[in-house]
Protein backbone atom coordinates (compact mmCIF):
# COMPACT_ATOMS: atom_id res chain seq x y z
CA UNK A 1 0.00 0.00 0.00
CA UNK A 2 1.24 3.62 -0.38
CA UNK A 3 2.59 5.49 2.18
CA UNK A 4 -0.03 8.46 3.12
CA UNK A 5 -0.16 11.55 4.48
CA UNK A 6 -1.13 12.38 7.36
CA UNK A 7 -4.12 14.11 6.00
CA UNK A 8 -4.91 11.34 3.68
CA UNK A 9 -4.41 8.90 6.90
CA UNK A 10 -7.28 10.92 9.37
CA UNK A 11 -9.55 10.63 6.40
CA UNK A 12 -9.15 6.83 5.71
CA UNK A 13 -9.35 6.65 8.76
CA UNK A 14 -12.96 8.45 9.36
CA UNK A 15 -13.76 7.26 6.48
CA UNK A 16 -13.34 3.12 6.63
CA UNK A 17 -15.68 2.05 8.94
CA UNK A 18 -18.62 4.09 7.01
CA UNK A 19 -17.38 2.58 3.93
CA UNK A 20 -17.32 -1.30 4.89
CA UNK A 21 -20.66 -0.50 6.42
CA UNK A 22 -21.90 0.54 3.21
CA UNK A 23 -21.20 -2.46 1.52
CA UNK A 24 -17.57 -1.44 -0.18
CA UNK A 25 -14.24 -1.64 0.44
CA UNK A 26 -11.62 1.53 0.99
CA UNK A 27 -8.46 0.60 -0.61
CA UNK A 28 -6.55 4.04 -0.39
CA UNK A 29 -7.19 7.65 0.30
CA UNK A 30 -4.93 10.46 -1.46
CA UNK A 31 -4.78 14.35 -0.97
CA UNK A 32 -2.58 16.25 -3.46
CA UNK A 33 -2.10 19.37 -4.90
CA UNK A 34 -4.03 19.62 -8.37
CA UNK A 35 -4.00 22.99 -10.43
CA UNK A 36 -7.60 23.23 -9.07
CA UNK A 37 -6.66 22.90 -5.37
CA UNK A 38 -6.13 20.33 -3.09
CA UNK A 39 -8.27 17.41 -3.67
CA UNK A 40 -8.90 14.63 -1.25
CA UNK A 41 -9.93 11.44 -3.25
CA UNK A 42 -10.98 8.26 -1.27
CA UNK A 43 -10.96 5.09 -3.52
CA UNK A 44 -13.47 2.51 -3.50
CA UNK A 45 -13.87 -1.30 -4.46
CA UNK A 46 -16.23 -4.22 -4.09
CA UNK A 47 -16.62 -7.00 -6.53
CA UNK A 48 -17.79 -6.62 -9.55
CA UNK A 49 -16.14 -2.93 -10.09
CA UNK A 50 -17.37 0.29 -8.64
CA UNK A 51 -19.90 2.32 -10.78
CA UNK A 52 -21.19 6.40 -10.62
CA UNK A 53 -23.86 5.50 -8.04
CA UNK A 54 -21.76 3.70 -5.76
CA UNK A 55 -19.34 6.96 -5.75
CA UNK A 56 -22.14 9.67 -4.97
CA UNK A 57 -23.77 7.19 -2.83
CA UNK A 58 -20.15 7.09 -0.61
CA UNK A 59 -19.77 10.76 -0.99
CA UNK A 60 -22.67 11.26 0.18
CA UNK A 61 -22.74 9.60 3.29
CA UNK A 62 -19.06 10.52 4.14
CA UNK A 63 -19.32 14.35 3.10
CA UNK A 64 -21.39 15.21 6.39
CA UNK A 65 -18.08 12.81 8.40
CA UNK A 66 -15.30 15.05 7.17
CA UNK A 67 -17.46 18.61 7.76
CA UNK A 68 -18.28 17.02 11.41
CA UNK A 69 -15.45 15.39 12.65
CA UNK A 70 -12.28 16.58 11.04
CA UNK A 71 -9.95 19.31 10.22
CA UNK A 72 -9.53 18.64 6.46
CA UNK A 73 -10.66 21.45 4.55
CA UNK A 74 -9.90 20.17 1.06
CA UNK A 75 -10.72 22.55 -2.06
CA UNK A 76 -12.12 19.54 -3.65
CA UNK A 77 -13.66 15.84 -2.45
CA UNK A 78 -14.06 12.33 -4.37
CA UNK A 79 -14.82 9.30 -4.47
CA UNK A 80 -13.28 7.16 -7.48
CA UNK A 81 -12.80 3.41 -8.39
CA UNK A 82 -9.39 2.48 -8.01
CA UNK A 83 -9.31 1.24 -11.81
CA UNK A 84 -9.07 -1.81 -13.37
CA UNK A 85 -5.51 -2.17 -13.41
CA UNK A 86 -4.66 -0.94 -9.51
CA UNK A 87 -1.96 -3.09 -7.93
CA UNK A 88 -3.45 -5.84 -5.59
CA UNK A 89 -1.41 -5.88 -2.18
CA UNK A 90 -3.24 -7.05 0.58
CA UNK A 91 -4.98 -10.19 1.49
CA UNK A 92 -8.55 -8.59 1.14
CA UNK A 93 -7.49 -7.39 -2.70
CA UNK A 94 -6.85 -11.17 -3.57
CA UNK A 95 -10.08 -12.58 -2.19
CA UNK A 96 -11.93 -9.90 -3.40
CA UNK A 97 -10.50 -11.43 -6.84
CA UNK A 98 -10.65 -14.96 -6.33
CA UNK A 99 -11.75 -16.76 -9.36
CA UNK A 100 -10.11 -14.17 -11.83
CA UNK A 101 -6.99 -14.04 -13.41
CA UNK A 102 -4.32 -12.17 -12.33
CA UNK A 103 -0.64 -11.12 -14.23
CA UNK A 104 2.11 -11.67 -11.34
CA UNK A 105 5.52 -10.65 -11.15
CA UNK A 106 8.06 -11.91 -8.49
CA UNK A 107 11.01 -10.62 -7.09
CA UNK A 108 12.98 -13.16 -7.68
CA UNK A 109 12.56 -16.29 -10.64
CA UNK A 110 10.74 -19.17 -9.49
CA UNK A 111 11.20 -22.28 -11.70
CA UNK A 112 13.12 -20.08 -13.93
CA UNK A 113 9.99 -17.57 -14.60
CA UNK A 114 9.68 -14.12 -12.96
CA UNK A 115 6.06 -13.55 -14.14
CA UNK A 116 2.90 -15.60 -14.71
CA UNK A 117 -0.75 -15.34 -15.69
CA UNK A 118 -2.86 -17.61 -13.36
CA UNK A 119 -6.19 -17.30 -11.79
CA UNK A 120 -6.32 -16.16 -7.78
CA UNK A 121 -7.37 -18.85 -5.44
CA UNK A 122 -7.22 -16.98 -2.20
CA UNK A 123 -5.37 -15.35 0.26
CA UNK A 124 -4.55 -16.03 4.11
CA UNK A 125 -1.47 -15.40 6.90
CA UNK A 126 -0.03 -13.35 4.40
CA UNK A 127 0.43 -15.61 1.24
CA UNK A 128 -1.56 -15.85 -2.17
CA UNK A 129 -2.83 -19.06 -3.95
CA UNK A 130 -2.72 -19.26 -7.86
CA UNK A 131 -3.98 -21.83 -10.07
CA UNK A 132 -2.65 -22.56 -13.34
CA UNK A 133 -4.54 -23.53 -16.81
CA UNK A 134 -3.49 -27.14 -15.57
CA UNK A 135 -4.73 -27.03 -12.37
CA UNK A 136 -1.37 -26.78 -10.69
CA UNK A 137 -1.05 -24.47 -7.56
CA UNK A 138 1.38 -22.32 -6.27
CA UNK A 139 1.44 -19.90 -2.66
CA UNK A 140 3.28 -17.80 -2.71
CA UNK A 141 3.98 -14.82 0.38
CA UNK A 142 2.72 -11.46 -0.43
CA UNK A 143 6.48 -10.35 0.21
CA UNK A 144 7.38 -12.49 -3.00
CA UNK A 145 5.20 -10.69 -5.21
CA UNK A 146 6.54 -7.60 -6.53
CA UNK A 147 3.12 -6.71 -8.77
CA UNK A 148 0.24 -8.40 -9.23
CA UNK A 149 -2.78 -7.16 -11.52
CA UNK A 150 -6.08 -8.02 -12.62
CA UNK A 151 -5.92 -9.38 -15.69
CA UNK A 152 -7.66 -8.14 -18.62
CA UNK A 153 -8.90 -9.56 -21.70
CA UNK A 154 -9.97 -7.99 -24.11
């Protein structure tokens, strides 16, 4: 995950618990500098992809949170779906793919490949589980992984 700020941190923060009881997931919270202001984006998931409605429905309910509770003033507020090709890093992210396919890259070769296209199994204690076309199986720790992405076919 990417290191926050601290302003980005108090509004994940506030803004998790609201989230997950709205039915999504918060998977990372940014506030830059944008040639319109500073913008505070919180970024949403749940299976099946995020659409319009599920962004105003979050803004919506966190808006009145941040105005209540916190001392971010940000020139500008979102709510956005991570995209389709957003890094998957944490244990939730891989079961919240199981079933798809993912593109992997490793740190270091395994069985003298470095990447791999295989379809996510799960994720627990820190590891992954991906199955191959042939129904083989590898685990590997999260710590192993150096990037792994949904993948996409078009």
């Amino acid at each position: 995950m990417a290191k926050r700020s601290k302003i980005a941190q108090e509004a994940f923060d506030l803004a998790e618990p609201l989230v997950s009881e709205l039915g999504f997931d918060l998977v990372d919270c940014s506030y830059v500098k944008e040639s319109r202001g500073m913008v505070l984006t919180l970024y949403i998931d749940k299976r099946g992809g995020i659409g319009i409605d599920d962004c105003e429905t979050v803004s919506r309910a966190i808006d009145p949170v941040f105005d209540a509770q916190s001392s971010i003033d940000p020139d500008f507020f979102e709510v956005s779906s991570p995209g389709l090709t957003r890094p998957l890093e944490t244990e939730k992210d891989y079961n919240r793919y199981a079933g798809e396919k993912a593109d992997v890259s490793l740190y270091k070769p395994m069985e003298g490949k470095k990447s791999f296209t295989a379809e996510i199994k799960g994720a627990e204690d820190s590891k992954a589980t991906f199955v191959f076309d042939n129904g083989d199986e590898i685990t590997l720790g999260l710590d192993e992984i150096a990037k792994a992405v949904r993948h996409i076919d078009f």
